[in-house]
Protein backbone atom coordinates (compact mmCIF):
# COMPACT_ATOMS: atom_id res chain seq x y z
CA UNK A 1 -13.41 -0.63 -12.79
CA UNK A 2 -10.68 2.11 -13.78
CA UNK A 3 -7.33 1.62 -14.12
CA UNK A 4 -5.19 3.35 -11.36
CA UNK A 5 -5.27 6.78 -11.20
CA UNK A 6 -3.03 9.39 -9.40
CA UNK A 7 -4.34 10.50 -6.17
CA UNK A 8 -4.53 13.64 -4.31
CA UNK A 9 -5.05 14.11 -0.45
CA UNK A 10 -8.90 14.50 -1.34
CA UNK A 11 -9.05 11.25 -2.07
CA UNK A 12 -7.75 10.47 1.67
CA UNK A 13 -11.13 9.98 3.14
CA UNK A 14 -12.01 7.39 0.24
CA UNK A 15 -9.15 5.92 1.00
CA UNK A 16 -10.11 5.51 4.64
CA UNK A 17 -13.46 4.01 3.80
CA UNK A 18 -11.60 1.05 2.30
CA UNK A 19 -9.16 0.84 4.75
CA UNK A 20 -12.00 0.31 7.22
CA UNK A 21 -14.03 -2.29 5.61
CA UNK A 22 -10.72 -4.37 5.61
CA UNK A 23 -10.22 -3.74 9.38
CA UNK A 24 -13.52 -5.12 9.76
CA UNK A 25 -13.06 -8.21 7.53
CA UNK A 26 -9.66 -8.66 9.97
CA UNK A 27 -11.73 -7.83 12.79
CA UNK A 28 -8.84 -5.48 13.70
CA UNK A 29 -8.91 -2.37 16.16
CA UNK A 30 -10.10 0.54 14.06
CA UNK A 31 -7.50 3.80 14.93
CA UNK A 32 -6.76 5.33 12.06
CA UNK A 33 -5.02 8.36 13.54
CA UNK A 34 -2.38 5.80 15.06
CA UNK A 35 -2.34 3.18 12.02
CA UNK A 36 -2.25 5.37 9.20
CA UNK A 37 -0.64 9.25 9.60
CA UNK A 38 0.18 9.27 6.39
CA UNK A 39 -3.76 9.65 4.84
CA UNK A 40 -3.97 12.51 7.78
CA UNK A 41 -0.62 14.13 6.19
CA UNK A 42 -1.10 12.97 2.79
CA UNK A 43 0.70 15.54 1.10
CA UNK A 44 3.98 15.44 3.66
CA UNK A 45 3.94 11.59 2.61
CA UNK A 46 3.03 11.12 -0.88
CA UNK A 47 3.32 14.44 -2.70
CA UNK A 48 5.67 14.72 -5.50
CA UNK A 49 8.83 14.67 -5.63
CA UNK A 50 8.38 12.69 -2.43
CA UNK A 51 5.60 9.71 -3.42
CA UNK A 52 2.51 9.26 -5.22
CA UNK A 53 -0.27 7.52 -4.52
CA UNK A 54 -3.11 5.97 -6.88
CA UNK A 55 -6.69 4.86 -6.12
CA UNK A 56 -8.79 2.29 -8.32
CA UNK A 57 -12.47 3.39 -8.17
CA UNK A 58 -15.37 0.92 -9.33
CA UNK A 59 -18.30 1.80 -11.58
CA UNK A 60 -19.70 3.48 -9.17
CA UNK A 61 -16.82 6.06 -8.29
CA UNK A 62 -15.77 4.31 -5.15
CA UNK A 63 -12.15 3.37 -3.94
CA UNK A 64 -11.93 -0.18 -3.87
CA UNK A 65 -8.12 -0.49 -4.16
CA UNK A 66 -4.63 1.60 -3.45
CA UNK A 67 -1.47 2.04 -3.01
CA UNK A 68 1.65 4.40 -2.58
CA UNK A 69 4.78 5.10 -3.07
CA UNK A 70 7.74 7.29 -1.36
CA UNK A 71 11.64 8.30 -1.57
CA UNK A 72 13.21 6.14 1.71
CA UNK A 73 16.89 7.10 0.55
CA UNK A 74 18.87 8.17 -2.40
CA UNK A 75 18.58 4.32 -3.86
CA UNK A 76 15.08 2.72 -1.82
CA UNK A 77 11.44 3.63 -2.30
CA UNK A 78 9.02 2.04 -0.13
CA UNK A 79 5.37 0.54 -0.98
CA UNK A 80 2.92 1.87 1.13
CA UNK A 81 -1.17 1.11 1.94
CA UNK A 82 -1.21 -1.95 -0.73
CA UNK A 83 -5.07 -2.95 -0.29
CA UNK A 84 -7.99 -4.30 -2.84
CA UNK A 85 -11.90 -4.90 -1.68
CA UNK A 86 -12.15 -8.67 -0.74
CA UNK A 87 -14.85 -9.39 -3.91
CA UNK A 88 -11.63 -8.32 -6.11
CA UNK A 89 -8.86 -10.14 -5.04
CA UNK A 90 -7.18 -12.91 -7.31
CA UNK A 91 -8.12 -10.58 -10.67
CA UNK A 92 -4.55 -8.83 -11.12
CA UNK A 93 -5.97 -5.43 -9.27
CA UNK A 94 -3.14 -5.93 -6.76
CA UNK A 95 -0.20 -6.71 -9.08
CA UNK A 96 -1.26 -3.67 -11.70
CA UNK A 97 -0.95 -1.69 -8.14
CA UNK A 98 2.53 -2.78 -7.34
CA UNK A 99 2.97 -2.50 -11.10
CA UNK A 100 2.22 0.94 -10.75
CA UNK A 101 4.54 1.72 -8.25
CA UNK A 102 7.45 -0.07 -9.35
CA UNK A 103 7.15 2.30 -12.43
CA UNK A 104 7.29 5.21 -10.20
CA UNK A 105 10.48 4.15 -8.65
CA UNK A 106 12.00 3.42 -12.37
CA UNK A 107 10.94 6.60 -13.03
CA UNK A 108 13.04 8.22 -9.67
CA UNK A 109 15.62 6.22 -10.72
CA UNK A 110 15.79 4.07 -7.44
CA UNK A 111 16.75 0.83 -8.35
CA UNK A 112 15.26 -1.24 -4.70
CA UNK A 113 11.80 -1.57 -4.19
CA UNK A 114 10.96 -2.55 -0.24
CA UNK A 115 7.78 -2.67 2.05
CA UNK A 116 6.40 -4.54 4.88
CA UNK A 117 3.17 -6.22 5.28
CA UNK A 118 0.95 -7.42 8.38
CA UNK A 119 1.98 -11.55 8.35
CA UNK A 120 -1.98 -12.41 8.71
CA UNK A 121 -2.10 -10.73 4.79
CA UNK A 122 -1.21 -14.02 3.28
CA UNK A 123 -3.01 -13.25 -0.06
CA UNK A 124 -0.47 -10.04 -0.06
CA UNK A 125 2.48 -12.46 0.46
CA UNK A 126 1.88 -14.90 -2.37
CA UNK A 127 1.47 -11.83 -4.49
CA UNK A 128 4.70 -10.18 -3.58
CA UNK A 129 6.54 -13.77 -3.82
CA UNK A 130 5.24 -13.89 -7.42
CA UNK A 131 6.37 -10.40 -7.99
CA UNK A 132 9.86 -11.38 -7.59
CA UNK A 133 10.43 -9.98 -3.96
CA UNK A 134 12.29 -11.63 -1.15
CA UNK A 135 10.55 -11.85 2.44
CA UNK A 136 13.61 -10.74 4.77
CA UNK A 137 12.80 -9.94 8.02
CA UNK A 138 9.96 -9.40 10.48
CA UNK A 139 9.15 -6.64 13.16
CA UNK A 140 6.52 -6.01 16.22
CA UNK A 141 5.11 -2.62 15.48
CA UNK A 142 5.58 -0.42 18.46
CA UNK A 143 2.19 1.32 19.70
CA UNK A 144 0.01 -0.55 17.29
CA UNK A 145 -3.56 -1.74 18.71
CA UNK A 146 -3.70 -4.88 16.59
CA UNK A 147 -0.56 -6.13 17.95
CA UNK A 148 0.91 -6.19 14.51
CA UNK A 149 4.19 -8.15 13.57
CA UNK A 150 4.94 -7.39 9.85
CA UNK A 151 7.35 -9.05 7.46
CA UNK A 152 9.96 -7.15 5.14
CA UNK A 153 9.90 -8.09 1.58
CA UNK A 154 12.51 -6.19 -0.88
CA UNK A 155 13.54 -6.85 -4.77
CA UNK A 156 15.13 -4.91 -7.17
CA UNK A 157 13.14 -2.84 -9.68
């Protein structure tokens, strides 16, 4: 396995693959026009100065983990698509990730990290509770086929 690597919006449909084969272990609606615009508009999301994004391929070239990154305001960045295959969780893949961004937004000078996460992503939770952030908040995600609620977690970077 690589260490994260900057990606580009031809790494969107990789990107995709993965996100599917979690929607599957969730046994979640598969729309990824509705659930994620952002790999359909990668650039207008995570191109620089705006985000980044980075991918973690296996041996084998394939995207097993991601995440991203982007300006919310003058002070905020936000964590975006935060996911690792199942078979790697519990290694440290996901905290190198966040890792990764939080460097990014030291980098932009923007000193408050936030994101939100589906509440059935309990291995994401403990993660970001370990990582220092703060679960504040929750939401219903308008429009969303899974009937998503998500919680807010922020920290300082």
């Amino acid at each position: 396995m690589t260490a994260p690597i900057a990606a580009t919006a031809a790494d969107a449909p990789q990107v995709l693959t993965l996100l599917a084969r979690i929607w599957r272990e969730y046994d979640f609606v598969w729309a990824p026009e509705i659930e994620f615009p952002d790999m359909f508009a990668f650039d207008d999301y995570y191109a620089s100065p705006r985000g980044a994004f980075w991918v973690v391929r296996d041996e084998a070239g394939r995207v097993v983990g991601c995440v991203g990154v982007d300006r919310v305001d003058e002070r905020t960045a936000e964590i975006h698509r935060l996911y690792v295959d199942a078979h790697l969780r519990g290694r440290g893949l996901g905290r190198t990730l966040v890792d990764t961004a939080l460097a990014w937004a030291r980098d932009q000078a923007l000193p408050r990290m936030v994101l939100w996460s589906d509440t059935r992503f309990t291995h994401s939770h403990r993660l970001y509770e370990r990582m220092g952030f703060t679960r504040l908040g929750e939401r219903t995600v308008p429009n969303d086929p899974n009937d998503s609620r998500e919680y807010r977690f922020e920290r300082d970077v």
